[in-house]
Protein backbone atom coordinates (compact mmCIF):
# COMPACT_ATOMS: atom_id res chain seq x y z
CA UNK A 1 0.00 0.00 0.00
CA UNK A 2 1.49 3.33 -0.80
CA UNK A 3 1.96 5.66 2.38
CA UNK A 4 -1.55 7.32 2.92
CA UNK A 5 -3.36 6.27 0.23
CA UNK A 6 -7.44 6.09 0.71
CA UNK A 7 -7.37 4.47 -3.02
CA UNK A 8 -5.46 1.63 -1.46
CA UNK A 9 -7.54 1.22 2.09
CA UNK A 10 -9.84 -1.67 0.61
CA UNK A 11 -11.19 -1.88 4.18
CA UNK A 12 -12.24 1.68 4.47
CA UNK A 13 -13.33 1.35 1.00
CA UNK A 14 -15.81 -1.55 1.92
CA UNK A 15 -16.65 -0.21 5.26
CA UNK A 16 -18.24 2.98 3.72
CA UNK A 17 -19.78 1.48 0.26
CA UNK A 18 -23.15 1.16 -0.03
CA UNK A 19 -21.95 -0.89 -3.05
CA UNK A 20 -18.96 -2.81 -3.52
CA UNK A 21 -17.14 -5.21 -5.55
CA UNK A 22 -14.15 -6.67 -6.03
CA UNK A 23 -12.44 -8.77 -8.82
CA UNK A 24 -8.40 -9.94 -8.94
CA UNK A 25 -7.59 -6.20 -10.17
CA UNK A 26 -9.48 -3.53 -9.36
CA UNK A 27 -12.27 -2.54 -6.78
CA UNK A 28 -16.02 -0.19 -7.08
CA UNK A 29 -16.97 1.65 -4.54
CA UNK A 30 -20.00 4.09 -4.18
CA UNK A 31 -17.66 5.96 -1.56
CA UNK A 32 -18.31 9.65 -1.60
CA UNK A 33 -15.82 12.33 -0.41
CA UNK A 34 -16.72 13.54 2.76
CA UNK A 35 -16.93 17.29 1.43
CA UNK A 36 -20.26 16.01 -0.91
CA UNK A 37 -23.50 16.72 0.65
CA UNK A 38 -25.70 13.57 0.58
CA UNK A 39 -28.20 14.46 -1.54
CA UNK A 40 -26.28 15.53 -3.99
CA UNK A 41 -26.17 12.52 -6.52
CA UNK A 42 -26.06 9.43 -4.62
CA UNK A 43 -24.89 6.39 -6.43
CA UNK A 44 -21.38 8.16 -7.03
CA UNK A 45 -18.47 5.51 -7.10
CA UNK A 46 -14.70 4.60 -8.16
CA UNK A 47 -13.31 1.96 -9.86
CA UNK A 48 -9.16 1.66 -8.87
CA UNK A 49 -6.59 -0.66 -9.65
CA UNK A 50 -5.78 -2.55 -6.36
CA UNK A 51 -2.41 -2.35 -7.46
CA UNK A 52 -1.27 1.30 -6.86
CA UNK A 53 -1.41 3.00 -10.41
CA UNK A 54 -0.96 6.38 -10.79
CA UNK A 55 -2.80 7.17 -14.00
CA UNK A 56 -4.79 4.38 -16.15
CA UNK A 57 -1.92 5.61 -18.52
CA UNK A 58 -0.03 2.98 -16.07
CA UNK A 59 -2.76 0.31 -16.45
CA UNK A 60 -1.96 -2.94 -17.72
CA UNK A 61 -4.01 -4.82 -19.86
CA UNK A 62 -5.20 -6.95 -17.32
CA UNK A 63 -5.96 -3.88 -15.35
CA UNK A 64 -8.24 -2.35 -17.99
CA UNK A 65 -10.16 -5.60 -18.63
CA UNK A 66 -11.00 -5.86 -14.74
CA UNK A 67 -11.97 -1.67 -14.66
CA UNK A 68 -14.70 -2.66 -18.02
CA UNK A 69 -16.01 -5.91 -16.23
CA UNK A 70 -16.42 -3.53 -12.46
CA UNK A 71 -17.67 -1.22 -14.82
CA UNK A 72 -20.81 -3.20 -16.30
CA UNK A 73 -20.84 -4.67 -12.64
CA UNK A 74 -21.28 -1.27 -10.82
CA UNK A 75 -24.05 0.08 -13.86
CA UNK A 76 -26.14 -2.94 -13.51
CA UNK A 77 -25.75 -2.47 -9.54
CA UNK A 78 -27.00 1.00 -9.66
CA UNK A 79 -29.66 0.61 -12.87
CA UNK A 80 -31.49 -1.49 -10.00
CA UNK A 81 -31.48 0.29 -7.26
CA UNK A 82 -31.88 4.34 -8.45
CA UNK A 83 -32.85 3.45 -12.34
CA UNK A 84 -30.57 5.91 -14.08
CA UNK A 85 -31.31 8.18 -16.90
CA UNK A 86 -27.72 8.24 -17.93
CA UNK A 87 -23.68 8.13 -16.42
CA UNK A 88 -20.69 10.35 -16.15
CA UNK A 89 -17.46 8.42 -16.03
CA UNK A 90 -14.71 10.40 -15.55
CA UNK A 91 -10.92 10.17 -15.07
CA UNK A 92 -8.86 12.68 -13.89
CA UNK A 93 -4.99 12.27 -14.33
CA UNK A 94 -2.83 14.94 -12.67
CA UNK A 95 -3.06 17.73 -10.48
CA UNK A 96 -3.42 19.43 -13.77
CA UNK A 97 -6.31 17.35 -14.82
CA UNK A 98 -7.75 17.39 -11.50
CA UNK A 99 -6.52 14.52 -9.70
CA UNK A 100 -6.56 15.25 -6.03
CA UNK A 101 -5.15 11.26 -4.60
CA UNK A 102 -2.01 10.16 -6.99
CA UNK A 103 -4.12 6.66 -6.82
CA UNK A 104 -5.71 6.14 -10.41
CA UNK A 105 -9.37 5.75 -10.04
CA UNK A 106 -12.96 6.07 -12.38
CA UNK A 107 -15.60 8.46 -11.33
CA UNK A 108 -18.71 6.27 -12.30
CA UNK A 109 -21.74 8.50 -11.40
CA UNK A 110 -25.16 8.12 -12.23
CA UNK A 111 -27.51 10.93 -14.25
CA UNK A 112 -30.85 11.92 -14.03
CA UNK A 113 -32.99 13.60 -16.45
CA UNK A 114 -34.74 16.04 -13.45
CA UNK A 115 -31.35 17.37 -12.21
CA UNK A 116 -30.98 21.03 -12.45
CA UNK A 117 -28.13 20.36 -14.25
CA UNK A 118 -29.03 17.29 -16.56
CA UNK A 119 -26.71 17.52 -20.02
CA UNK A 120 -24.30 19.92 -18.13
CA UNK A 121 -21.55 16.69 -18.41
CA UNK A 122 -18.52 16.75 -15.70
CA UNK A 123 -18.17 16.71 -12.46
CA UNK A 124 -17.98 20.26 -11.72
CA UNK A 125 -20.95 20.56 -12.79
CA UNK A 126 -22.69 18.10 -10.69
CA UNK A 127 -21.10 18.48 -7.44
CA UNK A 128 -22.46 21.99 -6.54
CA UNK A 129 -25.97 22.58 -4.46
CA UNK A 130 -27.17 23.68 -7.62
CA UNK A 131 -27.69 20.30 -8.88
CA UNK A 132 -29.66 18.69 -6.27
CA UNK A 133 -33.10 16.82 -7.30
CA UNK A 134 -36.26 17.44 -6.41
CA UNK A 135 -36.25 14.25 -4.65
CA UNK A 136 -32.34 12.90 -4.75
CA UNK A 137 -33.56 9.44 -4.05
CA UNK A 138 -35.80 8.76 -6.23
CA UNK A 139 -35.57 6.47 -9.37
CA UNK A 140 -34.76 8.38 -12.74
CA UNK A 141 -36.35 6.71 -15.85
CA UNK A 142 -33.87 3.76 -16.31
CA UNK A 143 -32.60 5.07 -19.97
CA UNK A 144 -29.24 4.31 -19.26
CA UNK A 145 -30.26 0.72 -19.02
CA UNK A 146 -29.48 0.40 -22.92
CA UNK A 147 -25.98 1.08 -22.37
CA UNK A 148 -23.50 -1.26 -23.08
CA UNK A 149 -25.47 -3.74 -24.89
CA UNK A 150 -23.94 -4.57 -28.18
């Protein structure tokens, strides 16, 4: 585990999911920073390497294979329980690109057509007060059910 890393804490990673899962590469979890309110979105997750990475420029192809099958895992996981209208998946690499933890990791957040926001892409605009839905909790529509299906 590299010093201080929350990316590589699978124990506090499982402790505070809501959803979580786990294949011989990589982990999902629906962890939320701290700083988030609540209500804001709920469903966000990660996918990271368990293996520290810093950048899925690092990934090996093993890696990438495990972050598409959490992937499908995680949207299936979360078309059940808050029925989607769509997802966000976002990777930031570098402080320059907005990488806060060195630690790669996949924002994978679910979308909903009655956010304030809806279509506004990126997680700046999602994480702001803004954005909150009439009722965060409730299920969207389920469009993004047709993703991934070849």
């Amino acid at each position: 585990m590299a010093d201080a890393c929350v990316f590589c804490d699978r124990e506090l990673l499982r402790s505070e999911a809501e959803v979580y899962l786990e294949n011989e590469h990589c982990v999902y979890a629906s962890t939320r920073d701290a700083r988030d309110p609540p209500d804001i979105l709920p469903g966000c997750g990660v996918i990271v390497p368990i293996e520290h990475r810093g950048s899925p420029f690092d990934f090996t192809a093993e890696q990438w294979a495990a972050t598409h099958e959490l992937l499908l895992q995680a949207k299936a996981a979360w078309d059940e329980r808050l029925a989607p209208d769509g997802y966000t998946l976002i990777w930031n690499c570098t402080p320059a690109g907005g990488q806060e933890t060195p630690h790669a990791h996949l924002h994978v957040i679910p979308r909903f057509d009655d956010e304030p926001l809806s279509g506004a892409g990126g997680r700046s605009a999602i994480k702001v007060p803004e954005n909150r839905r009439p009722d965060p909790f409730a299920p969207g529509h389920g469009r993004a059910r047709s993703l991934g299906r070849s």
